[in-house]
Protein backbone atom coordinates (compact mmCIF):
# COMPACT_ATOMS: atom_id res chain seq x y z
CA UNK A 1 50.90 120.99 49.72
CA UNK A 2 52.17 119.34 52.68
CA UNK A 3 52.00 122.08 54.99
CA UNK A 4 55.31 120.85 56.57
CA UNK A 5 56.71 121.47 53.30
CA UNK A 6 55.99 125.00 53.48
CA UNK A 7 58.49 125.34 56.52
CA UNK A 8 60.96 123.47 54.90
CA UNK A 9 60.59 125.40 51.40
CA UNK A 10 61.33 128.58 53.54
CA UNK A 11 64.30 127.60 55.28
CA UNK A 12 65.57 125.85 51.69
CA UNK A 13 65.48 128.93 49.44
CA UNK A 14 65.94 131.48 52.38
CA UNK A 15 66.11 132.45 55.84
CA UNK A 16 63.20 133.15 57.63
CA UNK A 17 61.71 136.56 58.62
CA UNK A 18 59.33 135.88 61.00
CA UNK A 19 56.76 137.94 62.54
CA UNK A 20 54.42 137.75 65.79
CA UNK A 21 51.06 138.79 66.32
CA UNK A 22 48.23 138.42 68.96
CA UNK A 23 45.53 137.22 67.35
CA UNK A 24 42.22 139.23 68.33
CA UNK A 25 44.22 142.29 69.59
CA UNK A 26 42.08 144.86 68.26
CA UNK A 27 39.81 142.82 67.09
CA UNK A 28 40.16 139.81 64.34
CA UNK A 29 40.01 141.73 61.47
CA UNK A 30 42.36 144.10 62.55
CA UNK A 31 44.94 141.05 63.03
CA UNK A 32 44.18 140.34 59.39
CA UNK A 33 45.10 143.59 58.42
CA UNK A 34 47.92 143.84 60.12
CA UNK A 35 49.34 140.41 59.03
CA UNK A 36 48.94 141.26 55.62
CA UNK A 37 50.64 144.46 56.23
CA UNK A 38 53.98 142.60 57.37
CA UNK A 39 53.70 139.95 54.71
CA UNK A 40 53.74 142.99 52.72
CA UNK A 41 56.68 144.40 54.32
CA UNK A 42 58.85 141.37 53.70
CA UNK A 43 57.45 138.97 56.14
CA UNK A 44 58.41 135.17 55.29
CA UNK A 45 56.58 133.27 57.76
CA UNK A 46 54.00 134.58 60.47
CA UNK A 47 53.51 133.40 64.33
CA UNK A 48 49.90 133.59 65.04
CA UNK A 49 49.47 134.10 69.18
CA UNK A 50 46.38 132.56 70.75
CA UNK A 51 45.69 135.29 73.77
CA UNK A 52 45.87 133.13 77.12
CA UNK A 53 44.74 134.70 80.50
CA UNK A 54 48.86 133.94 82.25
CA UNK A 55 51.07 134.24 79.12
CA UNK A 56 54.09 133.97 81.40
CA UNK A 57 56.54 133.87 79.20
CA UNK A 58 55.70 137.33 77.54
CA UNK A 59 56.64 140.57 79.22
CA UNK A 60 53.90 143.31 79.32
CA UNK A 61 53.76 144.39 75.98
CA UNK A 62 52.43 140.77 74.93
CA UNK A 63 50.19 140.54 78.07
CA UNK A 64 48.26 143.85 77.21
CA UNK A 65 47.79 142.36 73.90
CA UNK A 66 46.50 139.17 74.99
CA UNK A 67 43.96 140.98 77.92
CA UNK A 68 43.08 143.07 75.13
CA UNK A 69 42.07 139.97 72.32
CA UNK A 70 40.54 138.30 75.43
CA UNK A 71 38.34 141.32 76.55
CA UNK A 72 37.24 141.33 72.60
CA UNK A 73 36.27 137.69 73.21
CA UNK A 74 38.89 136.27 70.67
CA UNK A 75 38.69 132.09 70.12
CA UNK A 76 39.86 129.43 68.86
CA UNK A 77 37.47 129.45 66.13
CA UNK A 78 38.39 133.24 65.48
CA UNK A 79 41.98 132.07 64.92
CA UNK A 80 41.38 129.62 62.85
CA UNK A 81 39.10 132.24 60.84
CA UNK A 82 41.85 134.38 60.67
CA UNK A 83 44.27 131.88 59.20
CA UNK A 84 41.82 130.97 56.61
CA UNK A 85 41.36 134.92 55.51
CA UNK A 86 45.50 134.92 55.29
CA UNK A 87 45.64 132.13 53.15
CA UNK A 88 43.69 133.81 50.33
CA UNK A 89 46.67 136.06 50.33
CA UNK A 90 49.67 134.38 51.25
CA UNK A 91 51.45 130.73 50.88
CA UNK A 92 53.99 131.95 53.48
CA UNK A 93 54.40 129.28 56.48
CA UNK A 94 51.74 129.80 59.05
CA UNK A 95 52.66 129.34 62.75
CA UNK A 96 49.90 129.13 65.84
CA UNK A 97 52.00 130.20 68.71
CA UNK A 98 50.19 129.22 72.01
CA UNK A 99 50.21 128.23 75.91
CA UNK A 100 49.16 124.58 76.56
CA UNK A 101 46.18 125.13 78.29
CA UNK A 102 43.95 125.92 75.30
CA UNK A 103 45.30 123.39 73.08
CA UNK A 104 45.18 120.74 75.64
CA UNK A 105 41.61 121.64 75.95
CA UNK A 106 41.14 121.56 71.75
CA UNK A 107 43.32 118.39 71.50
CA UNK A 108 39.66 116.65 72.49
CA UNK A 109 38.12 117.90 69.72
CA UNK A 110 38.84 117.91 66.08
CA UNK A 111 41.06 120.84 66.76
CA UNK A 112 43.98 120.18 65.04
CA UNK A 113 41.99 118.51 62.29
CA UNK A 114 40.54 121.86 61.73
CA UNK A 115 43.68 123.90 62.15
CA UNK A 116 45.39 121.74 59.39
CA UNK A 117 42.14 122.62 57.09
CA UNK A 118 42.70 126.57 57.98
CA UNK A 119 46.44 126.36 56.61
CA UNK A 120 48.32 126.03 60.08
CA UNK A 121 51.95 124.59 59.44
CA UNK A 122 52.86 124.17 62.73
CA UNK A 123 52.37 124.73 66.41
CA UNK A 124 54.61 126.39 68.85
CA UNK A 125 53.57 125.32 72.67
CA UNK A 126 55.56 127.95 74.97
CA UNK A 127 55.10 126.08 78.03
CA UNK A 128 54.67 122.34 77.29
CA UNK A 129 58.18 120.35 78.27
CA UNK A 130 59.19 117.83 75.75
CA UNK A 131 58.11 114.42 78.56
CA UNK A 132 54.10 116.44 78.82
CA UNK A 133 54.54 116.46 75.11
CA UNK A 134 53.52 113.02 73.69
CA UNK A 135 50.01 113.43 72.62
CA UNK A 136 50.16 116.64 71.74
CA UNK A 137 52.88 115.39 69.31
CA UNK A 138 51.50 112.37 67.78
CA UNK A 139 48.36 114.54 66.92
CA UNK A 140 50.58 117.12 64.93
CA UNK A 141 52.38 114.28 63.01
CA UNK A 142 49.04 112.56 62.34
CA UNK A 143 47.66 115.80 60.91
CA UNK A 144 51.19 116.62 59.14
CA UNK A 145 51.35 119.94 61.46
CA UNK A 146 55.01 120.53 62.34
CA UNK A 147 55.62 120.44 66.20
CA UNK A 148 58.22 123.28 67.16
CA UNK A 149 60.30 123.21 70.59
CA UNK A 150 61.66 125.70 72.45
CA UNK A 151 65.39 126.37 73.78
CA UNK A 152 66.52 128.55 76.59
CA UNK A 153 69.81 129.89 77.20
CA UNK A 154 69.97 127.73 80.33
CA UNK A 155 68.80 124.23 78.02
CA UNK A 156 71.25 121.73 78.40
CA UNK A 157 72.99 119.87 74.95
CA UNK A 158 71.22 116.48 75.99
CA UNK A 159 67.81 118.05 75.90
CA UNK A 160 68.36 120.04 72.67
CA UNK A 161 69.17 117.20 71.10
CA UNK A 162 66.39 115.33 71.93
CA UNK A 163 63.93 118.37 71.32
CA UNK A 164 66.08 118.24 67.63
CA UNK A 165 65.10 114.71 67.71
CA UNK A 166 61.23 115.47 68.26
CA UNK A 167 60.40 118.56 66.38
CA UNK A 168 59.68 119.45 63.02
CA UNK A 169 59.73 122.63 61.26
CA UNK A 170 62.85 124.19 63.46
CA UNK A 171 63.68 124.65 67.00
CA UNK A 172 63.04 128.36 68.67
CA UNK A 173 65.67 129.49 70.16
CA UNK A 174 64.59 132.06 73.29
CA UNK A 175 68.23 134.03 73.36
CA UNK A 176 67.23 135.22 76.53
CA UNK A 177 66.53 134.40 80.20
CA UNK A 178 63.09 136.28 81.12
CA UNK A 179 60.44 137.18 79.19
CA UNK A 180 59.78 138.58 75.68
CA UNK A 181 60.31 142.16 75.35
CA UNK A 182 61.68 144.81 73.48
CA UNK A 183 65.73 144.98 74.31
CA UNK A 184 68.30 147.32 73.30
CA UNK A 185 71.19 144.20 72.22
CA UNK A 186 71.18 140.78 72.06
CA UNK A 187 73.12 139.14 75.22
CA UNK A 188 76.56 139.16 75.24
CA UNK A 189 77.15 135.43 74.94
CA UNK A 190 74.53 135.48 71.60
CA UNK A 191 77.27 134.20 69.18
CA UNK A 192 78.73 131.31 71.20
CA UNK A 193 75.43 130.04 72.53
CA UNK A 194 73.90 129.95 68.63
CA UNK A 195 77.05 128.44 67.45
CA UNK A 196 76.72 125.36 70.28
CA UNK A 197 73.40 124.76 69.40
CA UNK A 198 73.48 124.50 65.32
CA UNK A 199 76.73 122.33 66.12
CA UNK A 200 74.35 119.73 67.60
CA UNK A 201 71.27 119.78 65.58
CA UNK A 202 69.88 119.47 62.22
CA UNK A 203 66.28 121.55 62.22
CA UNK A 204 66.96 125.19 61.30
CA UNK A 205 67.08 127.12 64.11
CA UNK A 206 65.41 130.49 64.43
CA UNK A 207 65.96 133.27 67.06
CA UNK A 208 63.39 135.57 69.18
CA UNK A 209 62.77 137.06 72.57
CA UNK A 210 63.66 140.85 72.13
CA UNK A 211 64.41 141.61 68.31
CA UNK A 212 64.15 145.11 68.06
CA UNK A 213 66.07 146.52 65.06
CA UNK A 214 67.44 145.90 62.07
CA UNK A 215 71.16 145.98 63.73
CA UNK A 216 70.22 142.95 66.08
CA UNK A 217 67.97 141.15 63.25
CA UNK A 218 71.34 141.14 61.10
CA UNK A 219 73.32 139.73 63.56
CA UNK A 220 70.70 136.94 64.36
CA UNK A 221 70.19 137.03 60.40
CA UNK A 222 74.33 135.88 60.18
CA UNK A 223 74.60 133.13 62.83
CA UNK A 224 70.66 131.60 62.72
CA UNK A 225 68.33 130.09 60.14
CA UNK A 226 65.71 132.88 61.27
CA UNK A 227 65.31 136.08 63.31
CA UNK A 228 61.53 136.31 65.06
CA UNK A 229 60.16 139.81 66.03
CA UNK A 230 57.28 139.98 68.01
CA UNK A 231 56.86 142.99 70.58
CA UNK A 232 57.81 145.75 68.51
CA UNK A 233 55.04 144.88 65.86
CA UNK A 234 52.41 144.07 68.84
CA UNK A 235 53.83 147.65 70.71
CA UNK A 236 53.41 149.63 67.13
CA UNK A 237 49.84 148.31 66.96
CA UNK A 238 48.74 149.19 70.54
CA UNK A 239 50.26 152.88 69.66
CA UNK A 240 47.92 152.74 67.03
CA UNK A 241 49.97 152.54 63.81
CA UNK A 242 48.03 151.73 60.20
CA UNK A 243 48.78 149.05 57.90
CA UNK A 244 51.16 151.18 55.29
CA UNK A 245 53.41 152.32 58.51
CA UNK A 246 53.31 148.36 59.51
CA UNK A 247 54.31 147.53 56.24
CA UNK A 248 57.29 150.19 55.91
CA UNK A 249 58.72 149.12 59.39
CA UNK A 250 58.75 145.49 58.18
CA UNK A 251 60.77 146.52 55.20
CA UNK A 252 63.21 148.58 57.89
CA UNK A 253 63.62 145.56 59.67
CA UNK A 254 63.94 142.66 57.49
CA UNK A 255 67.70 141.37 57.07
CA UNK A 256 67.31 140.84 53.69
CA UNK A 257 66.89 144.19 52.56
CA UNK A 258 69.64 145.12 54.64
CA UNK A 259 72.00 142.42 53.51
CA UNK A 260 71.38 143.66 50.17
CA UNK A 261 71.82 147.42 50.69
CA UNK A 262 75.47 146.76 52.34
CA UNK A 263 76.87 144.14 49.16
C-alpha cells in the first residue's frame, strides 16, 4: 500500500484517534507494548516521538520521557525497529513525530528510505518552518512519506494556507499557545479558531496539545478531523501503569465509544 493511503483511508472511513508515545521511554520494547496496548484500546493512528535532548515544544511530562529514552540510549535505528515490530500487528497509520535536528542529520543517509521500509506514513517536524522545509519535503514525497505541518493559535490564514498547500496527510493543529501538557479545557476560543481554519483548507485537520479526557476529546471529536492525546498516555506510563490499564483508558477516551454510548 501506498503508505499515504493509509492516512487518507483513516480520515475517509473515520476520524482519527490518535495517540503519542516516546519512543525508548522505558525502554523499546516497552514502547511496543504499550503501543499495542492503545491500538488495542481503540487507537486509529499512532505518533511515534523520537526523544531529542531540547524538545521545546513539550512541557515536562514529554521532557522526562524523552531524558528518560535518551538515558536508555534510544536511536534512530531503535525507532525504526519499533515501527517494524508494530506493523506485524497493526495497518493503522504510523506517524514519526520529531525535532529537526535528528532528521536533518538522517536526511544524509538513507533515512527516510529506511523509514518508508519500516511502515512510517508520515513525518511530523515540530520545529521546522515551512521556508527551512524544502528538502526535507521533497525527500518525503520522493519516498511517498506524507509531510505534516503544524498550526498555532497565533498562525496567520496566509501561512495555513500555504502549509495546506505543502502537506500531506493533515495539518496539526496545536490549540494552544505553550507547550504540550495535560490541561483541564480546551481554550476558550477552541470552536471559532477550528472553524477558521477547516474554512480555508482541504487536508483533514487534527487537534492536540493538552487532550486530557473524554469530555475535551468529544468536543475536538465534533469540530476536527482528529483529536491527538499525548501526555496523559506518556504520564500513565511514567506512573507505571501495565498494558491492560493502557488499553482500558484508551477505550475511556476514544470519541467513538462515547459518541456511540450517548445516540
Amino acid at each position: 500500500m501506498n503508505h499515504t493511503m493509509r492516512i487518507a483511508n483513516t480520515f475517509a472511513n473515520n476520524k482519527a484517534f490518535i495517540a503519542y508515545l516516546t519512543a525508548g521511554d522505558g525502554g523499546i520494547e516497552k514502547t511496543l507494548k504499550a503501543a499495542l496496548a492503545l491500538i488495542e484500546g481503540g487507537v486509529n493512528m499512532l505518533e511515534i516521538g523520537v526523544p531529542f535532548s531540547d524538545p521545546i515544544a513539550d512541557g515536562s511530562v514529554i521532557q522526562r520521557a524523552a531524558m528518560r529514552a535518551l538515558s536508555a540510549g534510544t536511536t534512530l535505528k531503535d525507532v525504526l525497529w519499533l515501527t517494524q515490530q508494530i506493523r506485524k500487528y497493526s495497518d493503522i497509520p504510523l506517524i514519526l513525530f520529531s525535532y529537526f535536528n535528528p532528521i536533518l542529520t538522517a536526511l544524509k543517509t538513507s533515512f527516510l528510505q529506511d523509514a518508508k521500509q519500516a511502515g512510517i506514513d508520515g513525518i511530523l517536524i515540530v520545529d521546522c518552518p515551512l521556508e527551512e522545509s524544502h528538502a526535507f519535503h521533497e525527500q518525503c514525497v520522493t519516498q511517498a512519506l506524507a509531510p505534516i505541518y503544524v498550526i498555532a493559535p497565533t498562525t496567520p490564514l496566509e501561512r495555513i494556507c500555504k502549509m495546506d498547500a505543502h502537506g500531506q496527510g493533515f495539518l496539526y493543529y496545536a490549540c494552544r499557545k505553550g507547550t504540550t501538557g495535560i490541561q483541564k479545557g480546551l481554550p476558550d476560543d477552541f470552536v471559532e479558531k477550528i472553524q477558521h481554519i477547516k474554512a480555508h483548507t482541504h487536508l483533514p485537520v487534527v487537534v492536540g496539545f493538552g487532550i486530557s479526557d473524554r469530555d475535551m476529546a468529544q468536543k475536538v471529536w465534533q469540530h476536527a478531523d482528529g483529536v491527538v492525546v499525548g501526555s496523559l498516555f506518556v504520564k500513565a506510563l511514567e506512573d507505571g501503569m501495565d498494558p491492560s490499564a493502557l488499553t482500558q483508558l484508551a477505550m475511556d477516551l476514544d470519541p467513538t465509544i462515547n459518541q456511540s454510548t450517548e445516540l
